[in-house]
Protein backbone atom coordinates (compact mmCIF):
# COMPACT_ATOMS: atom_id res chain seq x y z
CA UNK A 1 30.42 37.90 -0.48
CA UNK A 2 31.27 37.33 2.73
CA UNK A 3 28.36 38.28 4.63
CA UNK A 4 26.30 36.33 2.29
CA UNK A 5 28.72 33.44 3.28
CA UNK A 6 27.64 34.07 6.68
CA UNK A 7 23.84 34.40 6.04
CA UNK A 8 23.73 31.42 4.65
CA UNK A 9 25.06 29.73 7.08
CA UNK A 10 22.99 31.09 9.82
CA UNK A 11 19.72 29.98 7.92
CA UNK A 12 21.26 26.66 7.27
CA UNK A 13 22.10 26.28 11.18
CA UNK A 14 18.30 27.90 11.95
CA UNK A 15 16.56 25.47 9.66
CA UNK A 16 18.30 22.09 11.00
CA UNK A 17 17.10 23.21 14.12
CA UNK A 18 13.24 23.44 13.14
CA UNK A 19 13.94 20.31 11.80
CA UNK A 20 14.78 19.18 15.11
CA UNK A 21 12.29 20.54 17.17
CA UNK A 22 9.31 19.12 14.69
CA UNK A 23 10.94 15.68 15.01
CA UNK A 24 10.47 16.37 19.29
CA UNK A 25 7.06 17.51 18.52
CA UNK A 26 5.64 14.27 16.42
CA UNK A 27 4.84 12.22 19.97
CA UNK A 28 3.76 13.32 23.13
CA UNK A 29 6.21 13.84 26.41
CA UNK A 30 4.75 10.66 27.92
CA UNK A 31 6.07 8.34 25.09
CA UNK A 32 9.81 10.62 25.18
CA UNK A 33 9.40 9.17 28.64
CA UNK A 34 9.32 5.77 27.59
CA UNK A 35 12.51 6.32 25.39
CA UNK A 36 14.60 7.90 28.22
CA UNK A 37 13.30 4.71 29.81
CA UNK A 38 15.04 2.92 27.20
CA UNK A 39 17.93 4.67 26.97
CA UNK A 40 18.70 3.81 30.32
CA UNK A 41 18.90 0.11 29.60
CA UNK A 42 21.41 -2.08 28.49
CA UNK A 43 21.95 -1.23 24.46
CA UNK A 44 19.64 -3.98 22.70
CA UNK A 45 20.39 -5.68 19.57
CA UNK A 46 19.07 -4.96 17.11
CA UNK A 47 18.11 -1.28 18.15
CA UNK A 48 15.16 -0.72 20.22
CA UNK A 49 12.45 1.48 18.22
CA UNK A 50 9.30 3.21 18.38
CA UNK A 51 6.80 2.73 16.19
CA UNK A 52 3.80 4.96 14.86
CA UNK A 53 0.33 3.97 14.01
CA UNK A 54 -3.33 4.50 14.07
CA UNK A 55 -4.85 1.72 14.96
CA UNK A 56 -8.92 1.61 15.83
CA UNK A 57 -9.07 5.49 14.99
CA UNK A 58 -6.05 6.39 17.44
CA UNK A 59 -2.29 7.10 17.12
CA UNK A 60 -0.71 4.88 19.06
CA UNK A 61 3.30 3.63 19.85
CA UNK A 62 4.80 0.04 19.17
CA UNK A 63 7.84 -0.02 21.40
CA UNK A 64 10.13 -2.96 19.91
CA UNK A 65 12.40 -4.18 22.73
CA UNK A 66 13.51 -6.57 19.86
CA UNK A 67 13.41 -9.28 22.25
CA UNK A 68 11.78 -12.51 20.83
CA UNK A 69 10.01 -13.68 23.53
CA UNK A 70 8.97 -10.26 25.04
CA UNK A 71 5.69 -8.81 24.08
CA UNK A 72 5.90 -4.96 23.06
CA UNK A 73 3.45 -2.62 24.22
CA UNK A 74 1.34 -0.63 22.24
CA UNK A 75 0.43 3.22 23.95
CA UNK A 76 -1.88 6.00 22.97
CA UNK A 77 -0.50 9.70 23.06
CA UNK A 78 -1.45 9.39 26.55
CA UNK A 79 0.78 6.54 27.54
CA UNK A 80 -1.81 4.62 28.43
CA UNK A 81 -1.43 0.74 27.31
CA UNK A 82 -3.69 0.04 24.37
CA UNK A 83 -2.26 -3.83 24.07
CA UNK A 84 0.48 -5.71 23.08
CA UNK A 85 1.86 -7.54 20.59
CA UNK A 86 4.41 -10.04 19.12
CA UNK A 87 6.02 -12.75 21.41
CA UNK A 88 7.53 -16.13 20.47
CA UNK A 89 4.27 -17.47 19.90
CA UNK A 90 3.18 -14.51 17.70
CA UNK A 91 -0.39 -14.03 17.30
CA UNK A 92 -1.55 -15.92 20.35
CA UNK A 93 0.14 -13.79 22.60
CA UNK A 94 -1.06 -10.79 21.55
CA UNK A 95 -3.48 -8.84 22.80
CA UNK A 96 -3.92 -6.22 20.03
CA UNK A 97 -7.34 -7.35 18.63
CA UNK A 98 -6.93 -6.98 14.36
CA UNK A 99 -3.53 -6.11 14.48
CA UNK A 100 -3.14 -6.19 10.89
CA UNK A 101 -5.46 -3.45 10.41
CA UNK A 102 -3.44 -1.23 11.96
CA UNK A 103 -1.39 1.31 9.46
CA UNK A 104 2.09 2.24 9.98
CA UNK A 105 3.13 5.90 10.12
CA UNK A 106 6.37 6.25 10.94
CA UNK A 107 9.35 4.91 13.16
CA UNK A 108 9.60 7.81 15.35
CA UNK A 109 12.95 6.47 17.26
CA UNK A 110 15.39 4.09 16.92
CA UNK A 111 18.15 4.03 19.73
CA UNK A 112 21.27 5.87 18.50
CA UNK A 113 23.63 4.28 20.69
């Protein structure tokens, strides 16, 4: 009983891991770059996140400084800037041409500290 105690355990430990990894493997290094970036800023409130999308056929990275009057950059997997978007004046601001075509994914990150 024991060892199966044991067994268990090591799969359960093994598994959570995978799960990490795969969560490291959804974006590219460039945009894990861009969240380093962030994590060496001043904590923001609310939370700073990234963002998944495709937007005009490509994946691409909202990454929400949560700051109304900033405008948040939009990057392909290659961290090249697509456009960006929000600001205090919303819409005319952006440069993110049908914005509201775009379909969310997934939040990828949202700052832990």
């Amino acid at each position: 009983m024991r060892n199966l105690s044991i067994i268990f355990f090591i799969t359960l430990i093994s598994c959570s891991n995978n799960q990490d990894q795969s969560k490291k493997n959804n974006y590219s290094d460039c945009i894990n770059a861009k969240i380093q970036e962030i994590l060496q800023s001043p904590i923001q409130n609310p939370k700073a996140t990234v963002k998944k999308y495709t937007y005009l056929g490509q994946t691409v990275y909202l990454i929400n400084s949560n700051f109304a009057d900033a405008l948040d950059p939009v990057y392909n997997d290659k961290c090249e800037l697509v456009c960006s978007q929000g600001g205090i004046n919303g819409n005319s601001n952006n440069s993110c041409v049908n914005w509201e075509s775009a379909v969310y994914i997934e939040t990828i990150w949202t700052d832990p500290r």
